[in-house]
N, C-alpha and C. Protein backbone atom coordinates (compact mmCIF):
# COMPACT_ATOMS: atom_id res chain seq x y z
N UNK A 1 -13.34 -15.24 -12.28
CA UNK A 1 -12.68 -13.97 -12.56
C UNK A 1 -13.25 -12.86 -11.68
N UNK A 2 -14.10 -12.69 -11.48
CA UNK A 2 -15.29 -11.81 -10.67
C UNK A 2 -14.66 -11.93 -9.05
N UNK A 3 -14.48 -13.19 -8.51
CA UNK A 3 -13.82 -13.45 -6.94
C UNK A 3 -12.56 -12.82 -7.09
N UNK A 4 -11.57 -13.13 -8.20
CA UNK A 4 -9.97 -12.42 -8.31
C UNK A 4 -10.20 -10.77 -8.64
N UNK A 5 -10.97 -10.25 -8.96
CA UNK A 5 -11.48 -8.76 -9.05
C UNK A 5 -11.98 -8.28 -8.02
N UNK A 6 -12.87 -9.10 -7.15
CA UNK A 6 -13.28 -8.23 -5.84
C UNK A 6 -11.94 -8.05 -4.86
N UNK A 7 -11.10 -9.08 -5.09
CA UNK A 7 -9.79 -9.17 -4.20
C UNK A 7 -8.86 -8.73 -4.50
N UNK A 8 -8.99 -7.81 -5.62
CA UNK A 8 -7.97 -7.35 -6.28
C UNK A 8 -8.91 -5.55 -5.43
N UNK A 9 -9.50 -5.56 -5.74
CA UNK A 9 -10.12 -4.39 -4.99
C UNK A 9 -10.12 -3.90 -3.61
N UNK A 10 -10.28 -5.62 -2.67
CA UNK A 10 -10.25 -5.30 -1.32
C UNK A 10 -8.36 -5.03 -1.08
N UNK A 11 -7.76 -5.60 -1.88
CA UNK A 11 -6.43 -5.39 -1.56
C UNK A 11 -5.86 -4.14 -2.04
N UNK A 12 -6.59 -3.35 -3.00
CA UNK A 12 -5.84 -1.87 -3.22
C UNK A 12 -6.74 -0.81 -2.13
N UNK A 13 -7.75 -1.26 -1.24
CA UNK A 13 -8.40 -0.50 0.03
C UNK A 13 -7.00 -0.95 1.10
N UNK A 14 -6.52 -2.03 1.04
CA UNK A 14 -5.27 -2.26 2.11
C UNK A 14 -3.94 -1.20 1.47
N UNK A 15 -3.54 -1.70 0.88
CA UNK A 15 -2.63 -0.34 0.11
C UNK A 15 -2.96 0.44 0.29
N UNK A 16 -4.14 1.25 0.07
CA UNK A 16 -4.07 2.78 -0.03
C UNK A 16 -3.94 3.48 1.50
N UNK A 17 -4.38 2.26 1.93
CA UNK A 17 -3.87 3.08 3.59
C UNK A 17 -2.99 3.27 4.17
N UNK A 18 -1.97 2.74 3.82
CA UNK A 18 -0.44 3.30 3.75
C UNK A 18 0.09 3.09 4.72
N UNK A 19 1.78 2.73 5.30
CA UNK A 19 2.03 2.93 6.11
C UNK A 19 1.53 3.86 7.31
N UNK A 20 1.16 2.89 8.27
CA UNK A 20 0.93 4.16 9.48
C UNK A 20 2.31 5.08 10.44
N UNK A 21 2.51 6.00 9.79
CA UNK A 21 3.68 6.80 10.16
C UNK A 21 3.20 7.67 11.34
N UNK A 22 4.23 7.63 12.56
CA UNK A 22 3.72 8.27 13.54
C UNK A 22 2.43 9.71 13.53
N UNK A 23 2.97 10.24 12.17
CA UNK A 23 2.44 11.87 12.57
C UNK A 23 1.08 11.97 11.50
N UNK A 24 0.79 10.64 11.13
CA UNK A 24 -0.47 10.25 10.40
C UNK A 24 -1.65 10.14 10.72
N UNK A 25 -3.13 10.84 10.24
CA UNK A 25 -4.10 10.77 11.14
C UNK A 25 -5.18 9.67 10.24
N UNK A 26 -5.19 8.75 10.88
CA UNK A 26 -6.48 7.73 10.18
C UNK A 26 -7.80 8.68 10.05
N UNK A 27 -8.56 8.04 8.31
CA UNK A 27 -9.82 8.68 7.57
C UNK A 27 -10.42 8.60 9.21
N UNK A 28 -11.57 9.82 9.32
CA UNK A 28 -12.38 9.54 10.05
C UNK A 28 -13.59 8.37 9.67
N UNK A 29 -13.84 8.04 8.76
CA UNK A 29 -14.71 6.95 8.35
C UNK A 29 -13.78 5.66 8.43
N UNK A 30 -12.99 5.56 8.51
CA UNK A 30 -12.49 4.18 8.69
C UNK A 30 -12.41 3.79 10.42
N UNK A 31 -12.24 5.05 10.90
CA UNK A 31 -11.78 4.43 12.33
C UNK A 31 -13.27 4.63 12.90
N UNK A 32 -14.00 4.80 11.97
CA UNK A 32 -15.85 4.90 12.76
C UNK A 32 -15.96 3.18 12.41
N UNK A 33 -15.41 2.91 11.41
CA UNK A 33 -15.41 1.41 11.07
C UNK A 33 -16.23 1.30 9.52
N UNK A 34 -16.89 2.29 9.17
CA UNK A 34 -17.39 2.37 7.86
C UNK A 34 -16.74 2.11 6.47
N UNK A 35 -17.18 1.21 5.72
CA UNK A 35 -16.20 0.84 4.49
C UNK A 35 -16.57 1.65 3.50
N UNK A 36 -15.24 2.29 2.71
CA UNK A 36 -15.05 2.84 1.60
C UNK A 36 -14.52 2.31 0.65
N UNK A 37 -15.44 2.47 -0.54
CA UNK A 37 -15.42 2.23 -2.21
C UNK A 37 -13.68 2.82 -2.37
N UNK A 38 -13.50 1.82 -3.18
CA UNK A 38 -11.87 2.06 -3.58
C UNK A 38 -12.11 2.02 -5.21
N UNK A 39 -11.90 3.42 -5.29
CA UNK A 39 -11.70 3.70 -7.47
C UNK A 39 -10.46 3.26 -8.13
N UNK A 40 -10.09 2.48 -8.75
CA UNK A 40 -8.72 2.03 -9.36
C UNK A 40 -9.32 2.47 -10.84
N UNK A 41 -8.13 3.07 -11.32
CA UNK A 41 -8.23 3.26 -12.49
C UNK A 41 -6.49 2.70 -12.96
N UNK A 42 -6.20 1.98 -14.31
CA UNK A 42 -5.21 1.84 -15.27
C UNK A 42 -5.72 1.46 -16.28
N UNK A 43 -4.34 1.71 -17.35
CA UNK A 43 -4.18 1.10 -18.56
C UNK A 43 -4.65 -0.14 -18.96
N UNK A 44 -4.24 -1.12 -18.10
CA UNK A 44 -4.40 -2.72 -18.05
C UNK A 44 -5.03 -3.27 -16.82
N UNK A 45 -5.83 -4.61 -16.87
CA UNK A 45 -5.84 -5.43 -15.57
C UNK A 45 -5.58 -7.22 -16.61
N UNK A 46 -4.96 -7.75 -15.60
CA UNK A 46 -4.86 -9.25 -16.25
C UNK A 46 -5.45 -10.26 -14.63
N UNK A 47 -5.98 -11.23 -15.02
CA UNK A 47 -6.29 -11.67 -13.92
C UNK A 47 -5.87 -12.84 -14.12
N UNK A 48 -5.06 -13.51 -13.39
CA UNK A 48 -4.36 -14.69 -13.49
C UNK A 48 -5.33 -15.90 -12.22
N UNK A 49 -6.31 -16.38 -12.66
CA UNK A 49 -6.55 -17.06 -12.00
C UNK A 49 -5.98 -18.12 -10.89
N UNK A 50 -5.45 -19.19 -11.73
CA UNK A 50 -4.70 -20.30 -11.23
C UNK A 50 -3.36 -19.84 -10.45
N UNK A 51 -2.87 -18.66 -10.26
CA UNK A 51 -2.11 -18.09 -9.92
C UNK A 51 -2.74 -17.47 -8.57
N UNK A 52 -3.61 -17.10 -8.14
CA UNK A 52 -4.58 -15.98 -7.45
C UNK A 52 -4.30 -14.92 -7.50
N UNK A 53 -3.70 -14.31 -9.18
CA UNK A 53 -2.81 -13.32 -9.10
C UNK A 53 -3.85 -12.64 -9.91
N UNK A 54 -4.19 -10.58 -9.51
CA UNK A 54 -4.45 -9.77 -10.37
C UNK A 54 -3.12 -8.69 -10.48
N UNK A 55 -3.63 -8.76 -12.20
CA UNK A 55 -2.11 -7.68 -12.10
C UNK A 55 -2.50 -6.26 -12.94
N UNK A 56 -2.35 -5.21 -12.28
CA UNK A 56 -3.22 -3.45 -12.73
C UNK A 56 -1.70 -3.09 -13.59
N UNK A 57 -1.71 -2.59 -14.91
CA UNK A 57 -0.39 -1.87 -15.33
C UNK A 57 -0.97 -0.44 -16.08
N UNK A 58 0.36 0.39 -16.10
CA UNK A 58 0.14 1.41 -17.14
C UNK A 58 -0.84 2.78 -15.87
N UNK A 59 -0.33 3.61 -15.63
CA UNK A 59 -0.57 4.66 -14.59
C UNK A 59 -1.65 4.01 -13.79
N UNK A 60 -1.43 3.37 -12.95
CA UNK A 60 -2.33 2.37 -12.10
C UNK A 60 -2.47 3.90 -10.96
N UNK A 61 -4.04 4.35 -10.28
CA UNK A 61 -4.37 5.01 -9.40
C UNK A 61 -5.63 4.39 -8.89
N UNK A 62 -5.13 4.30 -7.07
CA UNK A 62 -6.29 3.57 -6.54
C UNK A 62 -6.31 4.51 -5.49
N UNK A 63 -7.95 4.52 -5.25
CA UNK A 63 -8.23 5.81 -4.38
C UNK A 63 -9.19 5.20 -3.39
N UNK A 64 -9.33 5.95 -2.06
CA UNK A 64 -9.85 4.97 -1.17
C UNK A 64 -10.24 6.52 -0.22
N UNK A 65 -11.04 6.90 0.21
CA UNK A 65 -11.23 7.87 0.84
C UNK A 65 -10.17 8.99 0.76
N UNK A 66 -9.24 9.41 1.59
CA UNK A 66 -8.36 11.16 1.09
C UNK A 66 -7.11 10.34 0.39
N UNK A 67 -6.60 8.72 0.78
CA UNK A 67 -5.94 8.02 -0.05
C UNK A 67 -5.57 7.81 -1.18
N UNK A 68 -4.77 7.79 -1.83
CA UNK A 68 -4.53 7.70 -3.57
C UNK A 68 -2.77 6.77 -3.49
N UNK A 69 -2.81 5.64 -4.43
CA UNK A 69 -2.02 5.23 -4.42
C UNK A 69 -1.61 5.38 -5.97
N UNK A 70 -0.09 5.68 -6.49
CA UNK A 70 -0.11 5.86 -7.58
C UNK A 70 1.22 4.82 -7.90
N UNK A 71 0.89 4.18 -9.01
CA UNK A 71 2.25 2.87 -9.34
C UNK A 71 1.97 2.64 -11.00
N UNK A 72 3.48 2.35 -11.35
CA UNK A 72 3.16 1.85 -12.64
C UNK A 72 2.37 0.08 -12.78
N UNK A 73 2.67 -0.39 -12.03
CA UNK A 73 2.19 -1.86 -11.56
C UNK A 73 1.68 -1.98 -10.86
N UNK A 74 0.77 -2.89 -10.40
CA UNK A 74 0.40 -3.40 -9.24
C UNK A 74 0.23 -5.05 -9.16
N UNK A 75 0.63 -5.53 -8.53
CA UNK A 75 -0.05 -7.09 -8.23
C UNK A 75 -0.43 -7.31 -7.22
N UNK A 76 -1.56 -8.02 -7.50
CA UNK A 76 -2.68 -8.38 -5.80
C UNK A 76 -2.42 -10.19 -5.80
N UNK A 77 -1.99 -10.34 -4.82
CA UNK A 77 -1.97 -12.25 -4.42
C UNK A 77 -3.04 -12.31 -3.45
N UNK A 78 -3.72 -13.37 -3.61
CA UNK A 78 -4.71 -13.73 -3.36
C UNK A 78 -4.59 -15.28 -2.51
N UNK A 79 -5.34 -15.81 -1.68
CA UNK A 79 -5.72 -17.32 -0.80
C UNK A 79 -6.85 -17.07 -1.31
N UNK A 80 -7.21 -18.14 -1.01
CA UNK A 80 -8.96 -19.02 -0.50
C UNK A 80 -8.82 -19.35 0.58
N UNK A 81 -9.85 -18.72 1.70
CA UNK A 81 -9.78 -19.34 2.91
C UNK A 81 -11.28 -19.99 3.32
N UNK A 82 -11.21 -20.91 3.76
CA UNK A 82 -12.53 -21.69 3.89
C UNK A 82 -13.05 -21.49 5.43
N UNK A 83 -14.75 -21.06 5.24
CA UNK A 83 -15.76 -20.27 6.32
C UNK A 83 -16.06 -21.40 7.06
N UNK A 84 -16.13 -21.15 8.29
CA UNK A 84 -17.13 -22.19 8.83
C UNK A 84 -18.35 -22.68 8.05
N UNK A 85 -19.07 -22.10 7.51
CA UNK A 85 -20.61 -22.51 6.50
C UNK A 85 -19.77 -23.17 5.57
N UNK A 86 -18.47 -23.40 5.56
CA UNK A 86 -18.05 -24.63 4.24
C UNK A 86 -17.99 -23.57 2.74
N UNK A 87 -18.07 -22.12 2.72
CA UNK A 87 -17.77 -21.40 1.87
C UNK A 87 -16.51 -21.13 1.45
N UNK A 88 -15.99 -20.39 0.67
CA UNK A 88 -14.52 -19.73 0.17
C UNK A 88 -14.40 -18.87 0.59
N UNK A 89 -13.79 -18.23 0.86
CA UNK A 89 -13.66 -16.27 0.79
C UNK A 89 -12.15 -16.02 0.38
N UNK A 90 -12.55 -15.35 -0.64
CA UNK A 90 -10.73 -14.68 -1.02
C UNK A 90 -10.44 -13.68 0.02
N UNK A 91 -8.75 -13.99 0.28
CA UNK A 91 -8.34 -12.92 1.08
C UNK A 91 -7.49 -12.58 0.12
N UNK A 92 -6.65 -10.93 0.42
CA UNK A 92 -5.18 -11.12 -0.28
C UNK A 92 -4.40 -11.44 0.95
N UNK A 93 -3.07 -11.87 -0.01
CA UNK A 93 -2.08 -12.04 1.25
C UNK A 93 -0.91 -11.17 0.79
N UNK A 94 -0.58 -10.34 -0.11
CA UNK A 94 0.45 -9.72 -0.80
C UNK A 94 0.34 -8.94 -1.69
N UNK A 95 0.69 -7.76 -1.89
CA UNK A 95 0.54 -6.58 -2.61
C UNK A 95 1.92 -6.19 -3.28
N UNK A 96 2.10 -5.98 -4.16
CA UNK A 96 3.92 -5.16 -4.82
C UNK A 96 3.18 -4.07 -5.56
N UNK A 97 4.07 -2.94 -5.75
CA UNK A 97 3.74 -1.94 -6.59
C UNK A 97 4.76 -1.49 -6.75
N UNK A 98 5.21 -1.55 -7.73
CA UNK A 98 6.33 -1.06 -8.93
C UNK A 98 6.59 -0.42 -9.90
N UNK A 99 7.71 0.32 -9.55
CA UNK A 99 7.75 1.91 -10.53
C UNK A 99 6.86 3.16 -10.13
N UNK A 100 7.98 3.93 -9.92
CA UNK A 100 7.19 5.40 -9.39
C UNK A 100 5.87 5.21 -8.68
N UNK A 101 6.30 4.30 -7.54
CA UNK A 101 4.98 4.64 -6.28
C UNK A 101 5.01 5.73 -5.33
N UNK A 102 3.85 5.89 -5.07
CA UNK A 102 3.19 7.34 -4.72
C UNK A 102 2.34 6.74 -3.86
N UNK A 103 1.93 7.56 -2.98
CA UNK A 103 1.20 7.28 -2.09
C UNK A 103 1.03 8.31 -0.92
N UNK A 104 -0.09 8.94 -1.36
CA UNK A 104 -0.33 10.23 -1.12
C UNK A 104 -1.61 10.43 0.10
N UNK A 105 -1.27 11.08 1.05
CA UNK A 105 -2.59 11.88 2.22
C UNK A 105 -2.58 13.01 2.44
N UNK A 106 -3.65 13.79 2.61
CA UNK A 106 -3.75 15.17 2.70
C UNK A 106 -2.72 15.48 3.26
N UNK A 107 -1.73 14.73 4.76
CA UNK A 107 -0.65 15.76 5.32
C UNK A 107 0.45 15.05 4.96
N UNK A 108 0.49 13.78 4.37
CA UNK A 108 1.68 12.96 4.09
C UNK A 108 2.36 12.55 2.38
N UNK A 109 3.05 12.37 2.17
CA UNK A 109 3.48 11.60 0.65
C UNK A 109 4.85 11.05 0.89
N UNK A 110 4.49 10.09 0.76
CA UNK A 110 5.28 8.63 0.20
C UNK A 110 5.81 8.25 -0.49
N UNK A 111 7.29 8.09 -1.13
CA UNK A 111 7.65 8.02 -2.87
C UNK A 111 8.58 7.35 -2.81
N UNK A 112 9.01 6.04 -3.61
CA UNK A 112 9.78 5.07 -3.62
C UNK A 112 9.42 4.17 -4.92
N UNK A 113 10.54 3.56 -5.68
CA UNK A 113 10.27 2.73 -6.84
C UNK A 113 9.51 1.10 -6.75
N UNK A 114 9.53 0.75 -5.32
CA UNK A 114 8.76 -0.05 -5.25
C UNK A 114 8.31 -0.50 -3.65
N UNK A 115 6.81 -0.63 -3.61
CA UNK A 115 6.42 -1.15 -2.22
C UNK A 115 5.62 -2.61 -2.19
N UNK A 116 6.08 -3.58 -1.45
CA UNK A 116 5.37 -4.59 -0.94
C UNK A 116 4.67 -4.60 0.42
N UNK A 117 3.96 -5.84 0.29
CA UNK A 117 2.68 -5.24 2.00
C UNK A 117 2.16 -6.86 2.06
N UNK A 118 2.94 -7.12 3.21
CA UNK A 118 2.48 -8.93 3.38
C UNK A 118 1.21 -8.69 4.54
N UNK A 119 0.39 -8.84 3.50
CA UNK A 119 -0.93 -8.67 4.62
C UNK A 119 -1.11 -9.59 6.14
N UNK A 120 -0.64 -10.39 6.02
CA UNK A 120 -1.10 -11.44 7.28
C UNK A 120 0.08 -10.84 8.23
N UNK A 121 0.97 -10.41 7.91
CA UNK A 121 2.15 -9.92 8.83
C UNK A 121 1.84 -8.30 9.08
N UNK A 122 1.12 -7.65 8.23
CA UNK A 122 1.13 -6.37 8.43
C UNK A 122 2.24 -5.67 8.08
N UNK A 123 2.83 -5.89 7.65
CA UNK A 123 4.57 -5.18 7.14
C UNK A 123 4.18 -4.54 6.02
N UNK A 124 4.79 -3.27 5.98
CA UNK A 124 4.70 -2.62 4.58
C UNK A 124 6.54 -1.96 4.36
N UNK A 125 6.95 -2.47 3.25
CA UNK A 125 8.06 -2.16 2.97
C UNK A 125 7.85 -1.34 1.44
N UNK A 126 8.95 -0.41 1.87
CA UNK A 126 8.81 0.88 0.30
C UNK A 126 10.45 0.97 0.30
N UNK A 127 10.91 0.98 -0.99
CA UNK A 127 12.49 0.87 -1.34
C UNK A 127 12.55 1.57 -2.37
N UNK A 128 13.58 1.88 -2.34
CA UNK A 128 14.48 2.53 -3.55
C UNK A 128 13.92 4.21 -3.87
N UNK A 129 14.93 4.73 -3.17
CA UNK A 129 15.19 6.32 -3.07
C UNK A 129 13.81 6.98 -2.64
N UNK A 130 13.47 6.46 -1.42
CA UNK A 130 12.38 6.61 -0.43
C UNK A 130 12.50 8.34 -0.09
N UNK A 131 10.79 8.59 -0.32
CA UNK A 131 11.11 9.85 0.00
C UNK A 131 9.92 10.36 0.61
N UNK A 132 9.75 10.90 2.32
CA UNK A 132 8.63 10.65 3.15
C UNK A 132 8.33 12.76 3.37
N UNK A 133 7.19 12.60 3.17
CA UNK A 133 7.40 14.55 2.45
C UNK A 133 5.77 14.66 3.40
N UNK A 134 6.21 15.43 4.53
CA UNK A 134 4.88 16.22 5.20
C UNK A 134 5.00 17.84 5.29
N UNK A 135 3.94 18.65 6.45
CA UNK A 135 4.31 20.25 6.13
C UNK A 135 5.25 20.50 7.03
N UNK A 136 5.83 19.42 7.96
CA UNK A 136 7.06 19.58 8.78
C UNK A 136 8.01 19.11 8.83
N UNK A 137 8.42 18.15 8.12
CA UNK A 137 9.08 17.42 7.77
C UNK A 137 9.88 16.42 6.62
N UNK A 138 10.86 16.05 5.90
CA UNK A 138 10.89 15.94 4.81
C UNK A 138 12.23 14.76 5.06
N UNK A 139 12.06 13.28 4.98
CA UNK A 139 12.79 12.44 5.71
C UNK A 139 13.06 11.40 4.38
N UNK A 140 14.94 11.58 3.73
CA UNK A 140 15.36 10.38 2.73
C UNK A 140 15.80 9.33 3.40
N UNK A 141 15.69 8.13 2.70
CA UNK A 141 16.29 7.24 2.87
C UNK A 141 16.30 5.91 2.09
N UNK A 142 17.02 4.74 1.90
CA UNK A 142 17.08 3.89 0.86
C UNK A 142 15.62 2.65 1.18
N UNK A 143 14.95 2.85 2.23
CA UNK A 143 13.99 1.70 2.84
C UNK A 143 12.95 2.26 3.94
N UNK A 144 11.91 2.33 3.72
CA UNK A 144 10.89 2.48 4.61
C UNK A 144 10.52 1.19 5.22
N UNK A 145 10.28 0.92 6.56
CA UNK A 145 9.57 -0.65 7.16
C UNK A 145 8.52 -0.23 8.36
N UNK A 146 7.28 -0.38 7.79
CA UNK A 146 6.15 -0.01 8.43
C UNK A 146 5.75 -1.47 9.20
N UNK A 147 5.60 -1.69 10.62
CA UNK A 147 4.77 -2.83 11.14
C UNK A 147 3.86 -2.02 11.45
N UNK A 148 2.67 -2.04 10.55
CA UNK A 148 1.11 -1.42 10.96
C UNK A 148 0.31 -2.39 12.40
N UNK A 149 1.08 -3.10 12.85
CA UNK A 149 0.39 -3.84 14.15
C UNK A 149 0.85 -3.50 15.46
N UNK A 150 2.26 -2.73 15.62
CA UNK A 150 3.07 -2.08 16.21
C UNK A 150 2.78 -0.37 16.24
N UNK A 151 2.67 0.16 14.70
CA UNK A 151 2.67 1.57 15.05
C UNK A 151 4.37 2.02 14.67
N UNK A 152 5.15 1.09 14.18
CA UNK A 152 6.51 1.41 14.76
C UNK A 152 7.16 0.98 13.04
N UNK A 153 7.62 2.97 12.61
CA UNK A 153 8.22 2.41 11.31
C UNK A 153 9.65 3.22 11.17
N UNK A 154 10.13 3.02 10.57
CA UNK A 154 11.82 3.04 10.24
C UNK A 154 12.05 3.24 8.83
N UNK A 155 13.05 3.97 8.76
CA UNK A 155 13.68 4.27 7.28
C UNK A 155 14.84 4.33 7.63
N UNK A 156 15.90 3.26 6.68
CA UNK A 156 17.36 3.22 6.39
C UNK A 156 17.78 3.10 5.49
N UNK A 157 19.01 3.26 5.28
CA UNK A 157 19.94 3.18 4.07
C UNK A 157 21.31 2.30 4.48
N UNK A 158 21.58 1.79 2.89
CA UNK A 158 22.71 0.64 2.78
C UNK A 158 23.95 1.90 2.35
N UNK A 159 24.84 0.60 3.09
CA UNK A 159 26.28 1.22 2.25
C UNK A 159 26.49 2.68 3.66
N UNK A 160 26.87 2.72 2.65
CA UNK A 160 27.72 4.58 3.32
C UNK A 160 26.84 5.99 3.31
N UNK A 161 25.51 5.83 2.79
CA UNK A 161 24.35 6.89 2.33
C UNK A 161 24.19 6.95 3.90
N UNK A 162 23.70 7.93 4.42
CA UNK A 162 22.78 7.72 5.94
C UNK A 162 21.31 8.19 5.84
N UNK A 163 20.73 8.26 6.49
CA UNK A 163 19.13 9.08 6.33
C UNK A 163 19.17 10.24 6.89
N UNK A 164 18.46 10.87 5.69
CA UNK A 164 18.60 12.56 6.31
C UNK A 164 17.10 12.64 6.02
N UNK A 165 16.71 13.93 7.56
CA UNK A 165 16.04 14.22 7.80
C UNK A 165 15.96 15.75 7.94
N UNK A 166 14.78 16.83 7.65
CA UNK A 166 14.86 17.78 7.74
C UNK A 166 13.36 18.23 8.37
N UNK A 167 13.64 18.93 9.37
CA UNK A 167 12.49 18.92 10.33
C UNK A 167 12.28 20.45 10.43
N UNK A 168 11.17 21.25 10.07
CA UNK A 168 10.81 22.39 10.78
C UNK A 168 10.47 22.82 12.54
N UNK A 169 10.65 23.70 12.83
CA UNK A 169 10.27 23.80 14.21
C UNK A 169 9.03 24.70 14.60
């Protein structure tokens, strides 16, 4: 239970860093390379072992340096990947957060009913009535798609909606 809890931890430090959106400035302690303590606080945690599943419910907030991720849910998926020394190490490989996610930086906020984040791919996807809110900018749309390995993210909408954007000068 203790291995599905540390990985349930290292995976809400991956979440909270959020899509990297062009006009986003990485913690200065992360890009020095220094690791930061991630505070999760909720209602619930269940840890589903045999599953490699932890699951956070009930005003789930995980905080990670100026980061704060806010969801009614969270689930962390988890591997075992085996070390050269013949050890384990949990990785995650998958994150969802569901219901009124938030995801907040001093110049950015993030808001959509649900985001997934396939760690080994780097993809972070945020859906349903996406709403990307800085001090210059204020950008709707039905889908956010972050490739954090690229740098290169996108917001669209289905159907006949388009994405509107409202930009100060």
């Amino acid at each position: 239970m203790f291995r599905a809890l540390q990985a349930a931890i290292v995976a809400l430090a991956l979440i909270a860093m959020s899509p990297v959106i062009p006009w986003q400035v990485p913690h200065a302690d992360a890009a020095a390379g220094k690791k930061e303590k991630v505070n999760i606080d909720a209602d619930n945690m269940e840890v589903f072992d045999k599953d490699d599943k932890v699951v956070f419910t009930g005003h789930v907030k995980a905080v990670k340096g100026e980061t704060t991720l806010y969801t009614d849910h969270l689930e962390v998926f988890t591997e075992k990947e085996k070390q050269p020394d013949g050890t384990e190490k949990t990785k995650v490989r998958r994150l969802i957060a569901i219901g009124n996610v938030r995801i907040v930086k001093p110049k950015v906020t993030i808001t959509g009913k649900r985001a997934d984040m396939d760690v080994k791919k780097d993809i972070v996807v945020v859906t349903g009535d996406v709403l990307v809110k800085k001090p210059t900018a204020t950008i709707r749309g039905d889908k956010l798609i972050a490739n954090l390995r690229t740098d290169v993210t996108k917001v669209v909408t289905s159907g006949r909606k388009r994405v509107h954007g409202i930009f100060d000068q």
